[in-house]
C-alpha atoms as a PDB file:
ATOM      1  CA  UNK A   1       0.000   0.000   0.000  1.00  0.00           C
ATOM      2  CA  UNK A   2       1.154   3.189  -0.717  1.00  0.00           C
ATOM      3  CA  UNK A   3       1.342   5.962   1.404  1.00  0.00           C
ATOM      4  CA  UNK A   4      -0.057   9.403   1.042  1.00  0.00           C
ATOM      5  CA  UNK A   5       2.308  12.383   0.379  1.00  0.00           C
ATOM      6  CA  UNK A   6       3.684  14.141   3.215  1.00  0.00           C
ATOM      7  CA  UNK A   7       3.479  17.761   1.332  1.00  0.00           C
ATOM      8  CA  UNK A   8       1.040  18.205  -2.085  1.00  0.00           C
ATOM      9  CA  UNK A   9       0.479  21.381  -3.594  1.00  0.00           C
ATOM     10  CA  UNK A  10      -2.636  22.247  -5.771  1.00  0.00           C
ATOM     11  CA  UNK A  11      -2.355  25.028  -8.670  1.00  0.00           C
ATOM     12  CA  UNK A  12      -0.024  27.396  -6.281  1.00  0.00           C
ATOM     13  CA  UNK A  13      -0.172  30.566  -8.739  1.00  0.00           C
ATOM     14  CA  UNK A  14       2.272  33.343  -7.090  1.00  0.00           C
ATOM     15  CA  UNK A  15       2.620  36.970  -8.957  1.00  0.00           C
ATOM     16  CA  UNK A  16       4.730  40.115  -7.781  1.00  0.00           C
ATOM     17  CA  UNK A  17       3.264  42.727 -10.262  1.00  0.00           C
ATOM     18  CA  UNK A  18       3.672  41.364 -13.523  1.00  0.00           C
ATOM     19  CA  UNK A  19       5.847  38.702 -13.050  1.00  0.00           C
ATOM     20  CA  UNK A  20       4.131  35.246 -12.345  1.00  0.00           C
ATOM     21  CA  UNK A  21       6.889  33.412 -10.256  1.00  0.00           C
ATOM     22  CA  UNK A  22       4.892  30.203  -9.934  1.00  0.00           C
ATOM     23  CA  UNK A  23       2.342  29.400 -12.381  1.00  0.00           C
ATOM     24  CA  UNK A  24      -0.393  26.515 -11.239  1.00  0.00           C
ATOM     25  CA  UNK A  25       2.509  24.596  -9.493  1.00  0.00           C
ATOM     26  CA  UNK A  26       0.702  20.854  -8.639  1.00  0.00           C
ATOM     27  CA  UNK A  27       3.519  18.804  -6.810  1.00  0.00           C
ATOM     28  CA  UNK A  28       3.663  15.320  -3.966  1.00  0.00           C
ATOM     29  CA  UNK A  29       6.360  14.957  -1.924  1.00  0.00           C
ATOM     30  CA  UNK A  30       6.372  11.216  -0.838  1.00  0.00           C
ATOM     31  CA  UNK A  31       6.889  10.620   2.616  1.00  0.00           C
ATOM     32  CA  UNK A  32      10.329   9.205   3.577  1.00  0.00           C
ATOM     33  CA  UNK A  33      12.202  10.167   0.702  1.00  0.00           C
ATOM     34  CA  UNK A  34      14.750  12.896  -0.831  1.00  0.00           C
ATOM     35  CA  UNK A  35      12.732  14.885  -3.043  1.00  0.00           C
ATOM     36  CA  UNK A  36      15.060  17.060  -5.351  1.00  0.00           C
ATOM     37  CA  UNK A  37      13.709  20.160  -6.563  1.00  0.00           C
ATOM     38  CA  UNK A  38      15.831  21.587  -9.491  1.00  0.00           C
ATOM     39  CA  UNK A  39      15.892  23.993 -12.060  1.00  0.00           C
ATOM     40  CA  UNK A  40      17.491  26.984 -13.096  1.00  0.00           C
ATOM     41  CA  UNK A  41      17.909  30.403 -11.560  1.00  0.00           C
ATOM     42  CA  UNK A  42      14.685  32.105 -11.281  1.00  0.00           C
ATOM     43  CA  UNK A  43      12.423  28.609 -11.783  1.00  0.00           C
ATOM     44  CA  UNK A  44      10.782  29.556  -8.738  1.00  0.00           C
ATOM     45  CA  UNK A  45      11.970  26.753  -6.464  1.00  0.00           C
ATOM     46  CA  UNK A  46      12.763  28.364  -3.554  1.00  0.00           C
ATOM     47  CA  UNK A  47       9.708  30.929  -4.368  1.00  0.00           C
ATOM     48  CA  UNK A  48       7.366  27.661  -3.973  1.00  0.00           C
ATOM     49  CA  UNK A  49       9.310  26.657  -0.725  1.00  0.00           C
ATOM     50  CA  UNK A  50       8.180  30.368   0.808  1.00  0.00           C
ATOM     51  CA  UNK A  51       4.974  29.741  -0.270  1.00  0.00           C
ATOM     52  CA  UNK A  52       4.540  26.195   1.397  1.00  0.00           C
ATOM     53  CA  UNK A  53       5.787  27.515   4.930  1.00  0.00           C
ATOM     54  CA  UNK A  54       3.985  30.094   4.777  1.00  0.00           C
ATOM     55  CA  UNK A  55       6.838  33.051   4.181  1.00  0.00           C
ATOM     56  CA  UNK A  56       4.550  34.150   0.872  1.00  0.00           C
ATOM     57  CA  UNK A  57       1.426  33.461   0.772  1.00  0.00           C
ATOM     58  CA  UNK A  58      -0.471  32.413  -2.694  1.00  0.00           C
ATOM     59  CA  UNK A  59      -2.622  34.476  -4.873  1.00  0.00           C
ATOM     60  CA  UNK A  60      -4.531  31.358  -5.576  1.00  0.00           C
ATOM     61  CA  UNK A  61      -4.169  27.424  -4.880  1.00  0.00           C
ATOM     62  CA  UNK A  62      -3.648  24.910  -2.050  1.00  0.00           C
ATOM     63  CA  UNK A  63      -0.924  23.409   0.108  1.00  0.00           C
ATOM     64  CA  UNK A  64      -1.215  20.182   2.576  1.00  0.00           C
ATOM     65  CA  UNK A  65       1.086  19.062   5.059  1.00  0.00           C
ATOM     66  CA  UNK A  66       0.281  15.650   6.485  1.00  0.00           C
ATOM     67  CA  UNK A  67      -3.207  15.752   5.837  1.00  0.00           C
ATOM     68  CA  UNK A  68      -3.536  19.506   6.764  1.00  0.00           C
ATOM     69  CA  UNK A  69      -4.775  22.759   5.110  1.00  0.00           C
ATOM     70  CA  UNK A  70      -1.686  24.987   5.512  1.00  0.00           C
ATOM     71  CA  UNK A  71      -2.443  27.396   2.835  1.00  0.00           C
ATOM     72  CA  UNK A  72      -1.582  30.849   3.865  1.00  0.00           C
ATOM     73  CA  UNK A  73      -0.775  30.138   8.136  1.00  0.00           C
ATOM     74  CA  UNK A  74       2.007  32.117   9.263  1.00  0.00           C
ATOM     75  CA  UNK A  75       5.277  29.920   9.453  1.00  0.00           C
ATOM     76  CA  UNK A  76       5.619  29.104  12.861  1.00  0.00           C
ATOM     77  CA  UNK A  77       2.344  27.691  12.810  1.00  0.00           C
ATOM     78  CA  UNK A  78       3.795  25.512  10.405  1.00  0.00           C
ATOM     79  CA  UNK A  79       6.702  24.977  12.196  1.00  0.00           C
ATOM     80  CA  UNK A  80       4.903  23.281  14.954  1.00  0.00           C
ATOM     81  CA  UNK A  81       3.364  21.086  12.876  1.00  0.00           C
ATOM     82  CA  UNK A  82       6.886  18.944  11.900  1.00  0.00           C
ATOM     83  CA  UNK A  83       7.589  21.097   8.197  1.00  0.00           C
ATOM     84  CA  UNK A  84      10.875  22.998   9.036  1.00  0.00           C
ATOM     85  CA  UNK A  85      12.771  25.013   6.721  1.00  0.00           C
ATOM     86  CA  UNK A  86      16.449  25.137   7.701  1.00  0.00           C
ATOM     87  CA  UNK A  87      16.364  28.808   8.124  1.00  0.00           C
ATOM     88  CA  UNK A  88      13.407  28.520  10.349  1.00  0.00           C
ATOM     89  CA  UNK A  89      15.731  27.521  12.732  1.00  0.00           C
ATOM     90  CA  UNK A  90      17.684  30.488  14.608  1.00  0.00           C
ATOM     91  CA  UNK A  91      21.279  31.399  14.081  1.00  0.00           C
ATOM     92  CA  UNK A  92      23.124  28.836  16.308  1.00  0.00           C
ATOM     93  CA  UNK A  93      24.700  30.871  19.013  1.00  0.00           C
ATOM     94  CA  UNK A  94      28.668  31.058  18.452  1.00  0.00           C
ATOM     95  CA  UNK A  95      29.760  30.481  21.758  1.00  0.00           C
ATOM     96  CA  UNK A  96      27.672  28.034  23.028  1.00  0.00           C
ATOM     97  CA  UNK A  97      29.038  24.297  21.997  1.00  0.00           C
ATOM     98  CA  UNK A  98      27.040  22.418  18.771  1.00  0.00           C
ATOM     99  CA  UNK A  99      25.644  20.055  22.185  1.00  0.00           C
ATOM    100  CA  UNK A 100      23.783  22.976  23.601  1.00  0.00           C
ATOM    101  CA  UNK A 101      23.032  24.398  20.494  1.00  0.00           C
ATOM    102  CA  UNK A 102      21.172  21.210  19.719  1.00  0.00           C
ATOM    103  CA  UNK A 103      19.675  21.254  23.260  1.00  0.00           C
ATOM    104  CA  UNK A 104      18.342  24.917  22.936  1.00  0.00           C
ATOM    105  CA  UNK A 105      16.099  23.702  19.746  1.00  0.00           C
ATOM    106  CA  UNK A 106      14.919  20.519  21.826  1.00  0.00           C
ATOM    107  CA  UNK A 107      11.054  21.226  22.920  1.00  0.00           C
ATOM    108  CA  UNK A 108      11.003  20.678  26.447  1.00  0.00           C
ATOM    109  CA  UNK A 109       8.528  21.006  29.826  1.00  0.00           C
ATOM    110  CA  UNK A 110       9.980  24.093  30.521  1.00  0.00           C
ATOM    111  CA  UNK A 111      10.716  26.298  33.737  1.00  0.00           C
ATOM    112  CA  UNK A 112       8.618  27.185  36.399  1.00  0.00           C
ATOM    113  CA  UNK A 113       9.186  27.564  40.658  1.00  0.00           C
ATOM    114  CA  UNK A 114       7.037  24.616  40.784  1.00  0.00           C
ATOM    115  CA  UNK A 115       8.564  21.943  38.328  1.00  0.00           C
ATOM    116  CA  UNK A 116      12.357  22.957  40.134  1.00  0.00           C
ATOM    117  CA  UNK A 117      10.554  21.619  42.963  1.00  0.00           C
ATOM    118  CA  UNK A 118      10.712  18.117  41.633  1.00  0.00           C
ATOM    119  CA  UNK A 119      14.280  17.310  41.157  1.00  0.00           C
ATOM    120  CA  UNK A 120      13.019  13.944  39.231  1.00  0.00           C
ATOM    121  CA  UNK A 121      11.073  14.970  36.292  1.00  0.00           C
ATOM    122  CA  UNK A 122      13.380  17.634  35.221  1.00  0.00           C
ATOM    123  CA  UNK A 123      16.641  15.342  35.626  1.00  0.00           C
ATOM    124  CA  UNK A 124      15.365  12.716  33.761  1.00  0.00           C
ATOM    125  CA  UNK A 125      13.626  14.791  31.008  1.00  0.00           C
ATOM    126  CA  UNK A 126      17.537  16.894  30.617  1.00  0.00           C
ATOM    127  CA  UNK A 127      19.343  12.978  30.572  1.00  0.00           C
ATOM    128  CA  UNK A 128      16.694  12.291  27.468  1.00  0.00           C
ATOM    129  CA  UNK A 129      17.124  14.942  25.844  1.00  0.00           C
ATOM    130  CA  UNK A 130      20.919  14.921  26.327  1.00  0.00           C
ATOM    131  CA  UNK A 131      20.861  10.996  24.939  1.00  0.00           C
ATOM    132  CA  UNK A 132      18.848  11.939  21.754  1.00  0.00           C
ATOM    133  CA  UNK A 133      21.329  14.403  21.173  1.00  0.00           C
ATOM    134  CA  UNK A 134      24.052  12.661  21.204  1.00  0.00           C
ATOM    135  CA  UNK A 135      22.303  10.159  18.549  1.00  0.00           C
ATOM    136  CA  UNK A 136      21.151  13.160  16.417  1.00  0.00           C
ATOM    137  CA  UNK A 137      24.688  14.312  16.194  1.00  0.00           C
ATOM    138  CA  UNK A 138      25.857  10.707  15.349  1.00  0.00           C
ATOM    139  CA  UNK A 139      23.376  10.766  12.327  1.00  0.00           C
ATOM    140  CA  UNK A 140      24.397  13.942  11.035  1.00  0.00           C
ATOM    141  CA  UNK A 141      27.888  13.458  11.461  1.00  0.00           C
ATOM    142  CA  UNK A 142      28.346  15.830  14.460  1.00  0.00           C
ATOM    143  CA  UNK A 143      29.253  13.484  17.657  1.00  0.00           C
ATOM    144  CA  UNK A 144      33.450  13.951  17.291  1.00  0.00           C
ATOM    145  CA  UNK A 145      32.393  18.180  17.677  1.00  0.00           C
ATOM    146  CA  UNK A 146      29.822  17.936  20.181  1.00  0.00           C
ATOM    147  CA  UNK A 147      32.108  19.954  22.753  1.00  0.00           C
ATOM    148  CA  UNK A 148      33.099  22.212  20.463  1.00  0.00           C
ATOM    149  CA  UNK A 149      31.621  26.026  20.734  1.00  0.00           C
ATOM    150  CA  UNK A 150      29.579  26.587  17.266  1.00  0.00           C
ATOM    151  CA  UNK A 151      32.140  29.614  15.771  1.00  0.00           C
ATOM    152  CA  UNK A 152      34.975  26.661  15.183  1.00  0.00           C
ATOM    153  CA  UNK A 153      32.505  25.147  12.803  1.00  0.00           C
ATOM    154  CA  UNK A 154      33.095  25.117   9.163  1.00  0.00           C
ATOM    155  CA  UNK A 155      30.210  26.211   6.607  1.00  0.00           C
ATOM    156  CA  UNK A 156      29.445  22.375   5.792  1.00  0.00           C
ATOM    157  CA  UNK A 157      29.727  21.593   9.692  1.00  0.00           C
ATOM    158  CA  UNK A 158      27.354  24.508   9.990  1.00  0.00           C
ATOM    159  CA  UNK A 159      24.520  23.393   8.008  1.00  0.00           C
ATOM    160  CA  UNK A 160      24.615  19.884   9.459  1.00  0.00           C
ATOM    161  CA  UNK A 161      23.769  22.004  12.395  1.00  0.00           C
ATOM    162  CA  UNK A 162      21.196  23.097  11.097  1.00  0.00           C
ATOM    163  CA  UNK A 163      19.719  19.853  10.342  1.00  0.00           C
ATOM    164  CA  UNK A 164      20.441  18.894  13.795  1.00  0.00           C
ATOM    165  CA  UNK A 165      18.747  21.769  15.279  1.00  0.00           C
ATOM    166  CA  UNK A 166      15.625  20.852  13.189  1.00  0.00           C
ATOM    167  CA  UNK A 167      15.782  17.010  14.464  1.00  0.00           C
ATOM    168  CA  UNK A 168      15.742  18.172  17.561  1.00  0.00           C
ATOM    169  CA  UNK A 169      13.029  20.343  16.967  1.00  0.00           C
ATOM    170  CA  UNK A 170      10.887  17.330  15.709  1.00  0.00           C
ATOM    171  CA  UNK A 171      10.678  17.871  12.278  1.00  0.00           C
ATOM    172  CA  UNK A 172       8.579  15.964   9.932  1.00  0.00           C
ATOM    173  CA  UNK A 173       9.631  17.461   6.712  1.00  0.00           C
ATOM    174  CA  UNK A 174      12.835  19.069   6.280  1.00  0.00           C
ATOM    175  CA  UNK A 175      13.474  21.670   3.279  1.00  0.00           C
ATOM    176  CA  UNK A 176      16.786  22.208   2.780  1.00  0.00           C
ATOM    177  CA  UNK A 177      18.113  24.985   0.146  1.00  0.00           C
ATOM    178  CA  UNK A 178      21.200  24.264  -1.583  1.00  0.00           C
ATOM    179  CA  UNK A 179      22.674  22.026   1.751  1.00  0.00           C
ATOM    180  CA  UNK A 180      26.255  21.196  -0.327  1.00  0.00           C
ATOM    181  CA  UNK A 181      26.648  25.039  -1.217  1.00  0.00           C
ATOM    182  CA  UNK A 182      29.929  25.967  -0.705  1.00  0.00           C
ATOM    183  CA  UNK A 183      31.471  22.878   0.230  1.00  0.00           C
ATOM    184  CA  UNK A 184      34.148  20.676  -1.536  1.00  0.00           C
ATOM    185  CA  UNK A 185      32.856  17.368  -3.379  1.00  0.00           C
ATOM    186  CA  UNK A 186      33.777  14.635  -0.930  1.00  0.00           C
ATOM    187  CA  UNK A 187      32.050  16.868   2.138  1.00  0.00           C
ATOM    188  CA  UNK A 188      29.242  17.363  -0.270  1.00  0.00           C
ATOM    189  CA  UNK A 189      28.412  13.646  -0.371  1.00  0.00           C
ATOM    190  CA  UNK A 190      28.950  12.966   2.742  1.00  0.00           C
ATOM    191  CA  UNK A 191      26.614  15.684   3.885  1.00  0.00           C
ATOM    192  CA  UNK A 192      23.957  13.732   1.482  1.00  0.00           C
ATOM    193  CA  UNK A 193      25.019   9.851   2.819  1.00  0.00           C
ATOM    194  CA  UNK A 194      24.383  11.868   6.231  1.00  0.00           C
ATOM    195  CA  UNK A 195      20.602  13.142   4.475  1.00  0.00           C
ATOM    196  CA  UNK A 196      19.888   9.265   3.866  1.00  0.00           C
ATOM    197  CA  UNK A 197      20.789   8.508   7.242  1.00  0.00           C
ATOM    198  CA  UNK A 198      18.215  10.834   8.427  1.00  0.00           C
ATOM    199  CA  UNK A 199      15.933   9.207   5.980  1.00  0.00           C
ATOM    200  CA  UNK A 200      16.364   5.632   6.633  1.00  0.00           C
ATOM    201  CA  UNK A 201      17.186   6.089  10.170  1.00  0.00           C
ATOM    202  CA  UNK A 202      14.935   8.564  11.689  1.00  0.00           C
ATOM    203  CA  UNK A 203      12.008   8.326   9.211  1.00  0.00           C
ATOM    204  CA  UNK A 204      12.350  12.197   8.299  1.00  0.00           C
ATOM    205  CA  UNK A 205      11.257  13.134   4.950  1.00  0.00           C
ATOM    206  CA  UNK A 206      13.484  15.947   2.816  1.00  0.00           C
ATOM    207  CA  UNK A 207      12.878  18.152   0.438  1.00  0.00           C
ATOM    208  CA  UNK A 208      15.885  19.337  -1.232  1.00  0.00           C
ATOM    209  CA  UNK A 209      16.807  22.591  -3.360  1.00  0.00           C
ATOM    210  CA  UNK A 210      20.177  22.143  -5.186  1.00  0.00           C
ATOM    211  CA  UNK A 211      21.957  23.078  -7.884  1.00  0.00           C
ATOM    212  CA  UNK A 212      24.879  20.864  -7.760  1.00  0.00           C
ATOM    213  CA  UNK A 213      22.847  18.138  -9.527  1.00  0.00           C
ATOM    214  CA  UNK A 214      25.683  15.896 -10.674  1.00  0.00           C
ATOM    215  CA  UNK A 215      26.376  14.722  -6.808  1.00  0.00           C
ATOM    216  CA  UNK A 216      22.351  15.101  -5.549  1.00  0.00           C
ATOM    217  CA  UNK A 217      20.411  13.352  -7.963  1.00  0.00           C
ATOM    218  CA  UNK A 218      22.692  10.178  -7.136  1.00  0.00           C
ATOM    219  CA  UNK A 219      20.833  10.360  -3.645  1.00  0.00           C
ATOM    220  CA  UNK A 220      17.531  11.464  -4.493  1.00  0.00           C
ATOM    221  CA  UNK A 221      14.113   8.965  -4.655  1.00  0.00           C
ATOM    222  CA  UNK A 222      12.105  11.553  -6.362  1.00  0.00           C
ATOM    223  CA  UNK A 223      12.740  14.292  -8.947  1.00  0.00           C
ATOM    224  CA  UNK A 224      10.877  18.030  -9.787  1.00  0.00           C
ATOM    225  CA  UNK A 225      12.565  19.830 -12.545  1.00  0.00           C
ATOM    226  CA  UNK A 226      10.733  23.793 -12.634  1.00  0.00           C
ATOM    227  CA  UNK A 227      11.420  25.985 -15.099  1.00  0.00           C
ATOM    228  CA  UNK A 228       9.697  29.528 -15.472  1.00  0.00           C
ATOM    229  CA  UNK A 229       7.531  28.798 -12.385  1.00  0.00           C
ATOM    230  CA  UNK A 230       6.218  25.726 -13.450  1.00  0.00           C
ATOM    231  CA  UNK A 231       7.049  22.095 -13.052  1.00  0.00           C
ATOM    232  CA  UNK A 232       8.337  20.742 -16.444  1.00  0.00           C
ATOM    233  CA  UNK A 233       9.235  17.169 -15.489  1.00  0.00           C
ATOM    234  CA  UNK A 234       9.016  14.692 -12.935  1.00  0.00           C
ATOM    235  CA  UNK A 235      10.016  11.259 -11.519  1.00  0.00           C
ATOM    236  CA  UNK A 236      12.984   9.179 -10.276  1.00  0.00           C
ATOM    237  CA  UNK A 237      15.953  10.517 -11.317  1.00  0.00           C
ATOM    238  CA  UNK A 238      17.351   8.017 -14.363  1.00  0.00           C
ATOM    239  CA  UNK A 239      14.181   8.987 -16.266  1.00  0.00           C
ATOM    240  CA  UNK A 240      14.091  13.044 -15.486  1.00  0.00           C
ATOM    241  CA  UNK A 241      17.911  13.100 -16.705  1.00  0.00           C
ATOM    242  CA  UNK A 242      17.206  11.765 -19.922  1.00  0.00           C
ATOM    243  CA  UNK A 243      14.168  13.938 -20.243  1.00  0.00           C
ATOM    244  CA  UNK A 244      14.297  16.123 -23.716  1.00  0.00           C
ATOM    245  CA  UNK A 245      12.691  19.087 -21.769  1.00  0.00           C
ATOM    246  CA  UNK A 246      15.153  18.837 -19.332  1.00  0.00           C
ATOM    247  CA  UNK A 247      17.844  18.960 -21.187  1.00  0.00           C
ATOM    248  CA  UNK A 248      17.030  21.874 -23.222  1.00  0.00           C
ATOM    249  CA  UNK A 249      16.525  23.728 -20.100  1.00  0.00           C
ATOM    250  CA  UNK A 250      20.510  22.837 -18.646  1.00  0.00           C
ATOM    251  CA  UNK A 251      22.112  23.123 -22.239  1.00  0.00           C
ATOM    252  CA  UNK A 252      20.027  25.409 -24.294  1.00  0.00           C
END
């Protein structure tokens, strides 16, 4: 049986004046896969990701998360449903270690006079949450850094963090724009081996932005080409490389 998408869109139509930046976009993202989203500049990928957590909202059109009418709720609404965008998380603080950073993001009882009273709860509750850090950092590649404070990071070490942060958060869906930017090509696979980790291991579901196509699609389940704000092509990744329209859209 198959299961139904974590994330579908429905005819999202997005103008800014008289430029139509996504034009009756219908997507699925299956659940527990990589989903690559690709295209050129100005496709309106990362337009369409605004628009599905609820940075933009649409001039006409649909998005569901899980099951769930999402269409125009403010993001952190959408956030606390599991659909995290890795921005949505905040800047990691630089002098705290990538351990408490991932702590910070963890959702928690919280504070109050009367919980301190009751040494037990909160102990246990901070030992949990320290032990599922510790096996979110594994996954993600983190656990050798975990005492480190965040500035020592480098920028492929930092977006792991990221990804950590949103774990820890208890994301559902992860979108992730351009996650290898920057970084050199072995680091940029292992930052995607580290993605199917998540996928296989944790049951998260990704949706992926990137233009360095010739190491993601080698990773991904599923494939969305866009080109001019609409989706041109679609399916597992052998058949959207050899696809004519495709093509013509990376070589002219």
């Amino acid at each position: 049986m198959v299961s139904a998408p974590i994330l579908v869109t429905k005819g999202i139509t997005k103008r800014f004046g008289g430029l139509t930046a996504l034009d009756n976009v219908s997507l699925a993202v299956p659940q527990n896969t990589i989903t690559l989203l690709i295209g050129p500049n100005g496709a309106g990928k990362t337009t369409l990701v605004n628009v599905c957590t609820g940075v933009l909202k649409p001039d006409y059109g649909r998005v569901e998360f899980n099951g769930i009418d999402i269409t125009g709720l403010p993001p952190y609404r959408i956030y606390s449903y599991g659909f995290v965008r890795s921005f949505q998380i905040p800047q990691p603080f630089r002098t705290l270690t990538v351990l408490e950073n991932v702590l910070v993001a963890m959702k928690s009882g919280g504070e109050s006079p009367l919980r301190s009273l009751f040494k037990k709860l909160w102990l246990k509750e901070e030992c949990e949450n320290i032990e599922k850090t510790f096996r979110i950092l594994k996954v993600v590649g983190l656990e050798r850094y975990w005492d480190w404070e965040t500035y020592k990071l480098g920028a492929g070490q930092l977006k792991m963090l990221e990804v950590a942060r949103a774990l820890a958060a208890g994301a559902k869906l992860l979108a992730l724009d351009e996650p290898i930017g920057g970084t050199d090509v072995s680091y940029a696979n292992k930052i995607f081996e580290n993605l199917r980790t998540i996928k296989e291991g944790i049951g998260v579901s990704l949706l992926v932005i990137e233009h360095r196509v010739d190491i993601a699609l080698k990773y991904a389940d599923y494939v969305y080409v866009m080109d001019r704000g609409r989706v041109i092509a679609e399916g597992n990744p052998n058949d959207v490389i050899k696809n004519p329209r495709v093509a013509e859209v990376y070589l002219g």
